[in-house]
C-alpha atoms as a PDB file:
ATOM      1  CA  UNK A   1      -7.823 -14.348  59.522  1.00  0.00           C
ATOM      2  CA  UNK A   2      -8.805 -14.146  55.979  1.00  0.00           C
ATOM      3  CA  UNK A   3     -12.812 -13.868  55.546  1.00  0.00           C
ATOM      4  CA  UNK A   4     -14.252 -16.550  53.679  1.00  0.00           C
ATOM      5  CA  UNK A   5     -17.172 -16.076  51.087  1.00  0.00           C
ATOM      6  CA  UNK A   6     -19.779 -18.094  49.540  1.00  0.00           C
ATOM      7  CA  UNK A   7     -20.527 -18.908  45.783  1.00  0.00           C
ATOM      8  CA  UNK A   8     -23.555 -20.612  44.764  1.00  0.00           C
ATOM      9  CA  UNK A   9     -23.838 -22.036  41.129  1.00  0.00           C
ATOM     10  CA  UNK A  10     -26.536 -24.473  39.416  1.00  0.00           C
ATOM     11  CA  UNK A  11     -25.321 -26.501  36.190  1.00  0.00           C
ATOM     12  CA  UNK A  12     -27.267 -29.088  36.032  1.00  0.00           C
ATOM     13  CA  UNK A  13     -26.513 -32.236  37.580  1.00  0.00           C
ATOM     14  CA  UNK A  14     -24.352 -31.091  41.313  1.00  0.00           C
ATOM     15  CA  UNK A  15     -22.008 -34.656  40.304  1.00  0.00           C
ATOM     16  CA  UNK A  16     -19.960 -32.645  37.821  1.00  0.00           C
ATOM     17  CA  UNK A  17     -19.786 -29.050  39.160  1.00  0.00           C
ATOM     18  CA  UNK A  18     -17.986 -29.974  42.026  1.00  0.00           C
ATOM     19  CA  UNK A  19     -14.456 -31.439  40.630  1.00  0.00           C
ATOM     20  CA  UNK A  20     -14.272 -28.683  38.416  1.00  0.00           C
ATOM     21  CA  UNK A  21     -14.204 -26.255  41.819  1.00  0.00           C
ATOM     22  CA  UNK A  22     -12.305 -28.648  43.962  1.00  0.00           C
ATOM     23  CA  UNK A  23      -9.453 -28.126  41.791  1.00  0.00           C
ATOM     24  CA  UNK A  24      -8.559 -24.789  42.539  1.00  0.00           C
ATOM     25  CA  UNK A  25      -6.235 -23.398  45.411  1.00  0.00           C
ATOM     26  CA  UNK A  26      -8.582 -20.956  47.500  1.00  0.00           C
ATOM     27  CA  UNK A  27     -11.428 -23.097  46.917  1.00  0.00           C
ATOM     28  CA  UNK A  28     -12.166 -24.454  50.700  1.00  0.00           C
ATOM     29  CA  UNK A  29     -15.036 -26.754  50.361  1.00  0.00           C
ATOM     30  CA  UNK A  30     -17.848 -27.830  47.393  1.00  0.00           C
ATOM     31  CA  UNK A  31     -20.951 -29.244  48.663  1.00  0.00           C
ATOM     32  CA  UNK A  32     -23.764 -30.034  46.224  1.00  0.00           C
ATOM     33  CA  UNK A  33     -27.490 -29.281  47.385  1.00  0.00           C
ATOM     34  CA  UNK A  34     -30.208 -27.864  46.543  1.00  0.00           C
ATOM     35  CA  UNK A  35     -30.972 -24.065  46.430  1.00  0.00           C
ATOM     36  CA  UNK A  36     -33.758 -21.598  44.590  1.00  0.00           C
ATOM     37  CA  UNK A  37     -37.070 -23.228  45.303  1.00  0.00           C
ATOM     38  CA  UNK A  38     -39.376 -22.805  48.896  1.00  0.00           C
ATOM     39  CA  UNK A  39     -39.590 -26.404  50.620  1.00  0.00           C
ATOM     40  CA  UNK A  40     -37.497 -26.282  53.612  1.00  0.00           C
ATOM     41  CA  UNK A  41     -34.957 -29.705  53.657  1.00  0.00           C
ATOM     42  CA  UNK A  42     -36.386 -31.370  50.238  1.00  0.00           C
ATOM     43  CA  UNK A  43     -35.057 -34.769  49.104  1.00  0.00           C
ATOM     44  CA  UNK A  44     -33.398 -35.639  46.058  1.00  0.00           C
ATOM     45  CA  UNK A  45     -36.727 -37.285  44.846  1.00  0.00           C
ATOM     46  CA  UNK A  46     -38.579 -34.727  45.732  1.00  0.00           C
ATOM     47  CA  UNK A  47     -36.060 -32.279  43.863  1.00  0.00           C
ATOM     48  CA  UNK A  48     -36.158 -34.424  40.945  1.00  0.00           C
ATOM     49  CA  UNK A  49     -40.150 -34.518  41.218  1.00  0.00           C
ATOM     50  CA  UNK A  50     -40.027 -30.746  39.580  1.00  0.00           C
ATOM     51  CA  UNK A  51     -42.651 -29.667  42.173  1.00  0.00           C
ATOM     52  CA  UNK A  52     -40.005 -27.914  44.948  1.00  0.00           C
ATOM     53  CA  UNK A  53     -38.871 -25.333  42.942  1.00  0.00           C
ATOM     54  CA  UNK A  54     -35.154 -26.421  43.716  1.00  0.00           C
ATOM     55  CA  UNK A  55     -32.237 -26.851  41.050  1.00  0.00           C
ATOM     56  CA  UNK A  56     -29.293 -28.882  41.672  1.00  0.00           C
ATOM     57  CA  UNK A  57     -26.717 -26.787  43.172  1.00  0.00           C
ATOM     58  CA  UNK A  58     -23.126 -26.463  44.389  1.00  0.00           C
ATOM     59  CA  UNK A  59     -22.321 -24.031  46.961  1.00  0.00           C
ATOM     60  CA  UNK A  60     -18.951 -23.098  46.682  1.00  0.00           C
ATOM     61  CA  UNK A  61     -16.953 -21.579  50.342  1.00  0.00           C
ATOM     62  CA  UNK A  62     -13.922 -19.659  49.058  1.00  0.00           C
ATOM     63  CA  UNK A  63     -10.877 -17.288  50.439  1.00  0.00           C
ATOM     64  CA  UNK A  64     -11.214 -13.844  47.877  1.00  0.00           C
ATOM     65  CA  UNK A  65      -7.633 -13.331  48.484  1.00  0.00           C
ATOM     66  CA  UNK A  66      -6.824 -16.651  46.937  1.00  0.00           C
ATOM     67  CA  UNK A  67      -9.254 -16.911  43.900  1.00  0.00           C
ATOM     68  CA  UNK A  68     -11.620 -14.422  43.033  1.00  0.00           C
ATOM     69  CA  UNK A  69     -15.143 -13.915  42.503  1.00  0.00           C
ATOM     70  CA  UNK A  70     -14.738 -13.376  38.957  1.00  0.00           C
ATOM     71  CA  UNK A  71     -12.393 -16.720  38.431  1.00  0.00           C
ATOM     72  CA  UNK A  72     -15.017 -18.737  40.061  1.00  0.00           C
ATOM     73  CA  UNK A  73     -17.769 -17.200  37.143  1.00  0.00           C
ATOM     74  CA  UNK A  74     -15.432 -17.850  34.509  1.00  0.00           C
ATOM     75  CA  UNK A  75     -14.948 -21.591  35.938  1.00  0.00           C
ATOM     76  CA  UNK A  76     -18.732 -21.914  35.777  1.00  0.00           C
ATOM     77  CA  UNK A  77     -19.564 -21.007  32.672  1.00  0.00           C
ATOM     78  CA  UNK A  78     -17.087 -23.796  30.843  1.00  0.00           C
ATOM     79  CA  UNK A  79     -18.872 -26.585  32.821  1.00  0.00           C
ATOM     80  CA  UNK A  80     -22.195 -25.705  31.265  1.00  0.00           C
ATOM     81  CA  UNK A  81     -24.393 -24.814  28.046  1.00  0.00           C
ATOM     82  CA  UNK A  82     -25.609 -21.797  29.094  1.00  0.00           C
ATOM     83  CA  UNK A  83     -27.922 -21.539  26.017  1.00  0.00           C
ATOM     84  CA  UNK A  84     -30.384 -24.353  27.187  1.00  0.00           C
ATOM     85  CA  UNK A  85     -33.757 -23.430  28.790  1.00  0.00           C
ATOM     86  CA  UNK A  86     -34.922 -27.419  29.778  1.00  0.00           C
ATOM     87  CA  UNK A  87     -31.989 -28.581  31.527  1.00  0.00           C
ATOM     88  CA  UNK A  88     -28.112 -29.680  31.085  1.00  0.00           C
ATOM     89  CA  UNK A  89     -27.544 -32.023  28.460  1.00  0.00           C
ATOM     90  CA  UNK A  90     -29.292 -35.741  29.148  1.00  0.00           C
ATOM     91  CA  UNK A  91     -30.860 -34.046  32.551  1.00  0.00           C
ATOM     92  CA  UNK A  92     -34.216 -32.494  31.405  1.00  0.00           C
ATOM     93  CA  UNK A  93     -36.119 -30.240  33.707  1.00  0.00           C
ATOM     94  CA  UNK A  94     -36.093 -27.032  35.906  1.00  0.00           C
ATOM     95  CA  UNK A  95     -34.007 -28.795  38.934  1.00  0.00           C
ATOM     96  CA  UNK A  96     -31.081 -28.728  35.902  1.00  0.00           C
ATOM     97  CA  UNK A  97     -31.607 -25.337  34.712  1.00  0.00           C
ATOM     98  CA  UNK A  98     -28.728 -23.315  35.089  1.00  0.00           C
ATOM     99  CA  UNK A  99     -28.551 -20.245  37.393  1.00  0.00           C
ATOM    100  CA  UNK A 100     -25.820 -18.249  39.300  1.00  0.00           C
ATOM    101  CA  UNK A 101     -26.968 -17.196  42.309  1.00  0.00           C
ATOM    102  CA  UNK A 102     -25.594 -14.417  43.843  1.00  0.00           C
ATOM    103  CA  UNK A 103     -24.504 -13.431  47.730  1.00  0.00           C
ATOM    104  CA  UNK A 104     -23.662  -9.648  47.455  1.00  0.00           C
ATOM    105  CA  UNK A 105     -24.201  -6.659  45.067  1.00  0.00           C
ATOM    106  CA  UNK A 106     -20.804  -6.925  43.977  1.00  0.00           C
ATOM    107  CA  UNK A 107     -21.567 -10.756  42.923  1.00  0.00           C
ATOM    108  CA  UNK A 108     -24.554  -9.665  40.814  1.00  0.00           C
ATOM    109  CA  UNK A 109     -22.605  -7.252  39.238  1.00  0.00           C
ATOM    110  CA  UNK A 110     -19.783  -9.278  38.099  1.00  0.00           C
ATOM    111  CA  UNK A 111     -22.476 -12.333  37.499  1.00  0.00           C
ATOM    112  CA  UNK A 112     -24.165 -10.095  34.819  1.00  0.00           C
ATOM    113  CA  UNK A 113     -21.097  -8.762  33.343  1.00  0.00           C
ATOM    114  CA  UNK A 114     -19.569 -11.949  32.825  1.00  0.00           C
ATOM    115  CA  UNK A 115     -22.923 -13.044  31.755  1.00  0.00           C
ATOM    116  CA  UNK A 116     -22.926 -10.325  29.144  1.00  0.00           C
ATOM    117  CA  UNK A 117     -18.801 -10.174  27.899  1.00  0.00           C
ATOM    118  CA  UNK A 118     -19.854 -14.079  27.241  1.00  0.00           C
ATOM    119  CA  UNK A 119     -22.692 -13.084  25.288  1.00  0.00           C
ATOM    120  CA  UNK A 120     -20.359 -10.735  23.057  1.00  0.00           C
ATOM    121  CA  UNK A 121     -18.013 -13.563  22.496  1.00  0.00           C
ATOM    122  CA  UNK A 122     -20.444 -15.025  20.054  1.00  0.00           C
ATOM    123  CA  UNK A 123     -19.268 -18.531  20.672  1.00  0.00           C
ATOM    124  CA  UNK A 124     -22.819 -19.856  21.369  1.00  0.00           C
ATOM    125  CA  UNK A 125     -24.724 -19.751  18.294  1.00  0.00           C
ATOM    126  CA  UNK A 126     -28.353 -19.404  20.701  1.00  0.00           C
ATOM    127  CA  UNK A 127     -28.544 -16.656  23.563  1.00  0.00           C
ATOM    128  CA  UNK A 128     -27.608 -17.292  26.927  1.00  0.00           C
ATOM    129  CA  UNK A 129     -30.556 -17.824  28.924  1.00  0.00           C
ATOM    130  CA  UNK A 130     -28.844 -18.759  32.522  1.00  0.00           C
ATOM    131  CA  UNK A 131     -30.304 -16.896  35.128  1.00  0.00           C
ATOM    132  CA  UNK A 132     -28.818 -14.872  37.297  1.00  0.00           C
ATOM    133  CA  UNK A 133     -30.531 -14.935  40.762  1.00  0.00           C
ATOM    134  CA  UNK A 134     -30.247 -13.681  44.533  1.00  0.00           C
ATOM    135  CA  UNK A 135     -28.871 -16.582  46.725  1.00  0.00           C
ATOM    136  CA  UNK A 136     -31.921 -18.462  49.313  1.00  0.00           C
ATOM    137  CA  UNK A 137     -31.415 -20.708  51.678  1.00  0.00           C
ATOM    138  CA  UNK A 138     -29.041 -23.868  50.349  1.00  0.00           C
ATOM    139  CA  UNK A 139     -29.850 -27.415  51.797  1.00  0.00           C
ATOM    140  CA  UNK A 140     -26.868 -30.208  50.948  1.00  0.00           C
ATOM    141  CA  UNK A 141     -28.011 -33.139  48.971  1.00  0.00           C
ATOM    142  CA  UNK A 142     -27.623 -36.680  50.777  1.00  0.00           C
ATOM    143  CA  UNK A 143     -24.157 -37.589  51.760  1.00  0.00           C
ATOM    144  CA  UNK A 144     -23.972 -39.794  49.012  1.00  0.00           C
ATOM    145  CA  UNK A 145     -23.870 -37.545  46.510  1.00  0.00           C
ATOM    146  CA  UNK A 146     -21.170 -35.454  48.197  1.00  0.00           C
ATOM    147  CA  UNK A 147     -17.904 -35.889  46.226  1.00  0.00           C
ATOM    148  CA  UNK A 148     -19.443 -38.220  44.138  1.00  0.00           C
ATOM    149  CA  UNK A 149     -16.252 -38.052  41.545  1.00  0.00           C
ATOM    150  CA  UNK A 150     -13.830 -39.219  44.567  1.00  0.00           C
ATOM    151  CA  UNK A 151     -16.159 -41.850  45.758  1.00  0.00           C
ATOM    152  CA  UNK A 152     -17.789 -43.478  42.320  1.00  0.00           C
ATOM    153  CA  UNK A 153     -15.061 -42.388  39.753  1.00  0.00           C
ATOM    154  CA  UNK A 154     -15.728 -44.766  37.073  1.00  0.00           C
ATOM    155  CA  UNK A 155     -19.231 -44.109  37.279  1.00  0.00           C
ATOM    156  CA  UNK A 156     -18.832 -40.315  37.197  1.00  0.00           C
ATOM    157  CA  UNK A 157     -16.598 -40.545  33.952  1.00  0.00           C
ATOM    158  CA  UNK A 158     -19.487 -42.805  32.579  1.00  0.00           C
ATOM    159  CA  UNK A 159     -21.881 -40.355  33.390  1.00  0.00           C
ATOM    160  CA  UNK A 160     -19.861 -36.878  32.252  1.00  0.00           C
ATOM    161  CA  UNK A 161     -19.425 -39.148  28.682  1.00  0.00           C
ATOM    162  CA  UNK A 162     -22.679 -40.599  28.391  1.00  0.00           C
ATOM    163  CA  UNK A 163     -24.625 -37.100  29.525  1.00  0.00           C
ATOM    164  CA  UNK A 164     -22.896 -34.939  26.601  1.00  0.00           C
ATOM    165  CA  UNK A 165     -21.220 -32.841  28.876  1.00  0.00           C
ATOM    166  CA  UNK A 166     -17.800 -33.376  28.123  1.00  0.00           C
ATOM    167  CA  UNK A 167     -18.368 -33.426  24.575  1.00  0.00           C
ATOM    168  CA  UNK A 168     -20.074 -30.194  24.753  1.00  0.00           C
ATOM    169  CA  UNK A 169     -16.694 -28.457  27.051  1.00  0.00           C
ATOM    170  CA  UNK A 170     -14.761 -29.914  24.439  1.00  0.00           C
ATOM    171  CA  UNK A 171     -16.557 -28.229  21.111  1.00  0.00           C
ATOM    172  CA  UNK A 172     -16.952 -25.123  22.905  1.00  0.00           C
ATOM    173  CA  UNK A 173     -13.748 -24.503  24.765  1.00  0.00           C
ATOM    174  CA  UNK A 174     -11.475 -26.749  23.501  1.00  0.00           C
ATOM    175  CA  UNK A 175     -10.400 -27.916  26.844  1.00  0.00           C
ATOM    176  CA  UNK A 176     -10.671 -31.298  28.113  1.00  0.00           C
ATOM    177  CA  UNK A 177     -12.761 -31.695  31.439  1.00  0.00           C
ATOM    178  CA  UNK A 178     -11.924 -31.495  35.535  1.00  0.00           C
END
């Protein structure tokens, strides 16, 4: 049996981090949470209260012998703007700062290489300022905001449009969305 490991990224609002995952074969399961701060079991309001410590999160259970580590970073980093210290687009605030956090020593070290062969890329025209963190404890966010694309899709696609977001993937990548 293949052994199964764990990926935890922040990107601002948990809503559109986890289609982007779900897409993938090797990708077993995307739940959005809550991860970084100290309060044991916080709420989203108390999340979006800024006083936990807590960013939005997905945490990310995948087979390495299907997708790797390093496919999962490069995912990541075209969901987000990596260059903003306050938040992800509309979403202002530390629980939508951006952060990878890592499970292993082999995670940092591909976390901070990516980190840094995006840097040399020069397509950002500001430095990269997502941090690059050991994993804590992760605590998943109210059932309904689990698969929130599947369950509200017009309102997701409202959201992802209104926020900036996919205008932002666009410019930057010139790919369209997951």
């Amino acid at each position: 049996m293949n052994q199964l490991e764990k990926a935890t990224f922040a990107g601002g609002c948990f809503w559109c981090m986890v289609h982007p995952f779900d897409a993938y074969p090797g990708v077993v399961k995307v739940v959005s949470g809550y991860t970084g701060g100290d309060k044991p079991n916080p709420t989203y309001e108390e999340v979006c209260s800024h006083t936990t410590g807590h960013r939005e999160a997905v945490e990310i259970t995948f087979d390495p012998t299907i997708i790797g580590y390093g496919q999962l970073l490069d995912i990541f980093w075209r969901q987000i703007d990596p260059t903003d210290p306050g938040g992800q687009f509309v979403d202002r605030g530390e629980s939508y700062q951006t952060a990878i956090y890592y499970h292993s020593e082999e995670q940092r070290k591909l976390a901070l290489a990516s980190r840094e062969a995006l840097e040399q890329t020069g397509r950002f025209s500001r430095p990269i300022v997502t941090e690059i963190l050991p994993a804590k404890p992760f605590y998943p966010a109210e059932d309904y905001h689990q698969d929130f694309y599947r369950t509200n899709p017009s309102h997701y696609t409202r959201y992802r449009r209104g926020s900036g977001r996919d205008q932002f993937i666009l410019q930057h990548w010139d790919t369209p969305h997951a």
